[in-house]
C-alpha atoms as a PDB file:
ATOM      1  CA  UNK A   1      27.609  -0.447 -15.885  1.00  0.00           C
ATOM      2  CA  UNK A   2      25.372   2.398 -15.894  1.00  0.00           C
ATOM      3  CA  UNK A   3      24.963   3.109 -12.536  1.00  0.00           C
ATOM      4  CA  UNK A   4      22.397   6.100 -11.840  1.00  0.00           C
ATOM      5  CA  UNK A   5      22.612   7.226 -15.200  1.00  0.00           C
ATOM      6  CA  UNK A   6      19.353   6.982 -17.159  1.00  0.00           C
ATOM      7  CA  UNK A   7      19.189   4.946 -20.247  1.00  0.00           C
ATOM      8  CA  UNK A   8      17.260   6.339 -22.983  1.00  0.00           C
ATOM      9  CA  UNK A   9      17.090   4.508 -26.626  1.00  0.00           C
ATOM     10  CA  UNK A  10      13.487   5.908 -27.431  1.00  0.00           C
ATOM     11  CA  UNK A  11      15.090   9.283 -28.210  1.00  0.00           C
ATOM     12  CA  UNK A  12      12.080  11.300 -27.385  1.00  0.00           C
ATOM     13  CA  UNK A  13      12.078  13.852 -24.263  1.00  0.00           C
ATOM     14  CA  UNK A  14       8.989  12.188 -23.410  1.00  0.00           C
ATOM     15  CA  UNK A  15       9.982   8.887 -23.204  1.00  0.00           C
ATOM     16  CA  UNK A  16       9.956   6.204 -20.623  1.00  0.00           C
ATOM     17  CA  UNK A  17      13.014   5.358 -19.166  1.00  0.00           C
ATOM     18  CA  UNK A  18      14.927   2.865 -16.746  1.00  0.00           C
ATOM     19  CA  UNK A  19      17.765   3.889 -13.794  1.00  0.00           C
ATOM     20  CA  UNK A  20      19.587   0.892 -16.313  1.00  0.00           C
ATOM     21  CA  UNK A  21      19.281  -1.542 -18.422  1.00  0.00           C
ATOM     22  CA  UNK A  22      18.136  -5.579 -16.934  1.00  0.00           C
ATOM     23  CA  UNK A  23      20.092  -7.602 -16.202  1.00  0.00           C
ATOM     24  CA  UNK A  24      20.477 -10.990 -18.082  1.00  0.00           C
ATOM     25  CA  UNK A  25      20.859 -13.705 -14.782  1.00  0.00           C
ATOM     26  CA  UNK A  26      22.433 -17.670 -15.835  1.00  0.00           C
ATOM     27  CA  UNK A  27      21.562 -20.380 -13.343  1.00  0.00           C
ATOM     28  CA  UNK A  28      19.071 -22.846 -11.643  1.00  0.00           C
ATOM     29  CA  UNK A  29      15.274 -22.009 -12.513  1.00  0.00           C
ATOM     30  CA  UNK A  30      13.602 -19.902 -11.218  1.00  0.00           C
ATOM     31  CA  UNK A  31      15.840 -17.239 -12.358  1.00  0.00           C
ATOM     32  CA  UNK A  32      14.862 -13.818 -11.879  1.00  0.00           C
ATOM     33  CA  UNK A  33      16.242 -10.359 -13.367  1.00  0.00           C
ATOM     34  CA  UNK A  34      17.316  -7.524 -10.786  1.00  0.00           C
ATOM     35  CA  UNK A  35      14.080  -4.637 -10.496  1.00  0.00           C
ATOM     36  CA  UNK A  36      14.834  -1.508 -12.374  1.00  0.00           C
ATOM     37  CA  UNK A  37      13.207   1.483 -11.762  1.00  0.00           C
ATOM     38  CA  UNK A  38      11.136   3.862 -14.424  1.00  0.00           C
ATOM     39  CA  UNK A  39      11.068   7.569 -14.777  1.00  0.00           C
ATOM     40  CA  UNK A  40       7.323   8.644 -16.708  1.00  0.00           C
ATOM     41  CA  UNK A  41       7.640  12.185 -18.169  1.00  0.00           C
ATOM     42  CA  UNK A  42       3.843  14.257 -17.319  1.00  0.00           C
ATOM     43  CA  UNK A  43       3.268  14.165 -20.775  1.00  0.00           C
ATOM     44  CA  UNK A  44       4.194  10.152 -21.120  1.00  0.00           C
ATOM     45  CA  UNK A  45       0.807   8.062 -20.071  1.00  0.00           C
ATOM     46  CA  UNK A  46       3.261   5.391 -18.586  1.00  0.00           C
ATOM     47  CA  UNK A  47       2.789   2.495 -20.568  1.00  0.00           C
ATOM     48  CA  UNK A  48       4.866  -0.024 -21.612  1.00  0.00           C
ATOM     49  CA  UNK A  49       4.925  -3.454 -24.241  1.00  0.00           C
ATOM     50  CA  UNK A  50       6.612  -6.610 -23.161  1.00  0.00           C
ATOM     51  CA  UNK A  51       8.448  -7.876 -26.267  1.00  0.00           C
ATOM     52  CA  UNK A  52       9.592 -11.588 -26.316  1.00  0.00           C
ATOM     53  CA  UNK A  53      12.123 -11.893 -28.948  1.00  0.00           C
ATOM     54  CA  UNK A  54      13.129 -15.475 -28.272  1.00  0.00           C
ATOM     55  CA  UNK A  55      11.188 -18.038 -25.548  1.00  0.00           C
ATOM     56  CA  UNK A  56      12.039 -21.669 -25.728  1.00  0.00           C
ATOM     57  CA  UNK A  57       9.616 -22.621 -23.068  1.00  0.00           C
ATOM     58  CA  UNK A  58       8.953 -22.247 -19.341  1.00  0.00           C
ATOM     59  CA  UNK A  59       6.744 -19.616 -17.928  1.00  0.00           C
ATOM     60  CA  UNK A  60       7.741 -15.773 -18.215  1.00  0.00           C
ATOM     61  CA  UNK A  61       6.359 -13.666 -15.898  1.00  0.00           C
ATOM     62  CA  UNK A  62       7.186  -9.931 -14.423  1.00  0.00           C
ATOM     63  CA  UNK A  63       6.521  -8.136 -10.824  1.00  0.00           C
ATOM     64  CA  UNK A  64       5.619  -4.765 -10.600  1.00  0.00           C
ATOM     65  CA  UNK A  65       7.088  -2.958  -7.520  1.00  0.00           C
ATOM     66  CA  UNK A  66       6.073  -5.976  -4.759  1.00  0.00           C
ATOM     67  CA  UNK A  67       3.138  -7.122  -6.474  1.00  0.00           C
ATOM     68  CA  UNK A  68       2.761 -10.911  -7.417  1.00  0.00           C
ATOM     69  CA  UNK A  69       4.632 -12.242 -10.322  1.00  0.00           C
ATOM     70  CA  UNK A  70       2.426 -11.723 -13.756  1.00  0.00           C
ATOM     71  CA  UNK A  71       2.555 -14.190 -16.296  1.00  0.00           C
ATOM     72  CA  UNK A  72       2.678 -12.435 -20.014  1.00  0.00           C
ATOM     73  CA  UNK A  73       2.636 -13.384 -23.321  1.00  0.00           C
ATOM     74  CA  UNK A  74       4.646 -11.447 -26.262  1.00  0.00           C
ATOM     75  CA  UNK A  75       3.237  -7.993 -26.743  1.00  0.00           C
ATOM     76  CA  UNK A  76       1.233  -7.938 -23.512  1.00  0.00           C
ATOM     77  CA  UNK A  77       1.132  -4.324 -22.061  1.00  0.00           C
ATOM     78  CA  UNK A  78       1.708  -2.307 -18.344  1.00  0.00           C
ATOM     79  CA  UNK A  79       1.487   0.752 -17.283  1.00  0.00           C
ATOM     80  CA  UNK A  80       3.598   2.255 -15.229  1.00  0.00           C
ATOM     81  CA  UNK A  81       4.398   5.625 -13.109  1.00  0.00           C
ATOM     82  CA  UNK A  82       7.942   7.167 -12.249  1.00  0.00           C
ATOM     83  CA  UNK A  83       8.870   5.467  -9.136  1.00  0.00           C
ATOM     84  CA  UNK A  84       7.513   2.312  -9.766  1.00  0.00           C
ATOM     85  CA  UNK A  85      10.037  -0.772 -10.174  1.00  0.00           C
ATOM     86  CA  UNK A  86      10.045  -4.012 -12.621  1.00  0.00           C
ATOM     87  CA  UNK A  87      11.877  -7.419 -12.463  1.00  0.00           C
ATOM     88  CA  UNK A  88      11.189 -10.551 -14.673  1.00  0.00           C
ATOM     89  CA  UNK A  89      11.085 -14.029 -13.890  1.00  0.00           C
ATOM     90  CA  UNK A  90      11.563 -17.675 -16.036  1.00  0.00           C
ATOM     91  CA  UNK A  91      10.606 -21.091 -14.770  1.00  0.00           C
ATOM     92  CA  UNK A  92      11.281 -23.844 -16.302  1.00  0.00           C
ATOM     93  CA  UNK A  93      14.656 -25.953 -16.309  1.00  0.00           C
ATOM     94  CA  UNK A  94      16.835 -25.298 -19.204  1.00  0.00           C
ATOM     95  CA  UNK A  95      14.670 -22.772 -21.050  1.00  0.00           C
ATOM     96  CA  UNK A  96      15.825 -19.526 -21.974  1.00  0.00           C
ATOM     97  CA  UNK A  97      13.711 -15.862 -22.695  1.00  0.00           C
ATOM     98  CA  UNK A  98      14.861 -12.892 -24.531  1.00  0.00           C
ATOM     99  CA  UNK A  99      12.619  -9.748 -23.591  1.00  0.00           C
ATOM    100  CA  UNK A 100      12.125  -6.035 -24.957  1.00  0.00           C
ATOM    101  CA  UNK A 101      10.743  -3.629 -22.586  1.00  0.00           C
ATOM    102  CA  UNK A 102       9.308  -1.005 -25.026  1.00  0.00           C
ATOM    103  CA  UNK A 103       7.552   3.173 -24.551  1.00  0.00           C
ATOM    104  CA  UNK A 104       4.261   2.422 -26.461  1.00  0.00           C
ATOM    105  CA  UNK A 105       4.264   6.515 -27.134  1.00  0.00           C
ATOM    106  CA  UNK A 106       7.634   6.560 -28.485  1.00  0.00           C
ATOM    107  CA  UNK A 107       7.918   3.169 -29.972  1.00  0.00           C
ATOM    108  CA  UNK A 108      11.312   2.991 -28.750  1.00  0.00           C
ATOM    109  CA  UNK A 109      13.111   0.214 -26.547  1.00  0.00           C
ATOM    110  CA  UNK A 110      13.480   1.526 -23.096  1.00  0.00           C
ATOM    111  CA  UNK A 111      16.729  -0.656 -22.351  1.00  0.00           C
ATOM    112  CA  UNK A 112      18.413  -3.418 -24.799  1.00  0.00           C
ATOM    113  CA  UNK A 113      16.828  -7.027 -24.906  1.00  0.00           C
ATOM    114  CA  UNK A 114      17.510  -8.771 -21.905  1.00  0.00           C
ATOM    115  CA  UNK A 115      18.585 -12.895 -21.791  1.00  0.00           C
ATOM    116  CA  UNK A 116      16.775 -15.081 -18.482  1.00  0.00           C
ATOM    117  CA  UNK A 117      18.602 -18.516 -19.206  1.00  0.00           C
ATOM    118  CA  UNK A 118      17.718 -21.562 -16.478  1.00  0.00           C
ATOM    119  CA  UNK A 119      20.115 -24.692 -16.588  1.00  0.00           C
END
């Protein structure tokens, strides 16, 4: 676990990054991730791609701070600001999602690919 620690795979001193990586939750749908929280450099614009590296159905969707849920599709963008906080949700019985969470200015992941699997 990475606690407070930030988790940086960008590699750039002006990248986005999370207070650690999502979890990947296993259960009844809806299942949703826990939020994480970003840190956006000055010099970072804030935004951010949603990857989907596997989706076998059901709806994927993300909340931004307490905002309603967002559906997406792969390579849909956000912005974000330091401060603000991200979960993701799947519906859908017995589908499973695989997301990347990726610092359009540095190209790089912010945290590994995540897993949301409903049974």
């Amino acid at each position: 676990m990475l606690g407070a620690a930030m988790l940086l795979l960008g590699g750039s001193s002006n990248a986005i990054t999370v207070s650690e990586a999502w979890d990947s939750p296993t259960g009844a749908s809806p299942q949703v991730t826990a939020a994480r929280t970003f840190t956006v450099p000055a010099t970072n614009p804030g935004d951010v791609t949603l990857d989907i590296v596997l989706h076998s159905g059901g709806t994927l969707a993300y909340q931004k701070n307490s905002d309603p849920f967002v559906s997406f599709v792969d390579a849909e963008g956000a912005s974000v600001a330091s401060g603000d906080t991200m979960r993701f949700r799947l519906t859908g019985a017995g589908e499973s999602a695989s997301v990347i969470v990726r610092d359009v200015l540095s190209a790089g992941a912010i945290a590994p690919a995540f897993t949301i699997t409903n049974t």
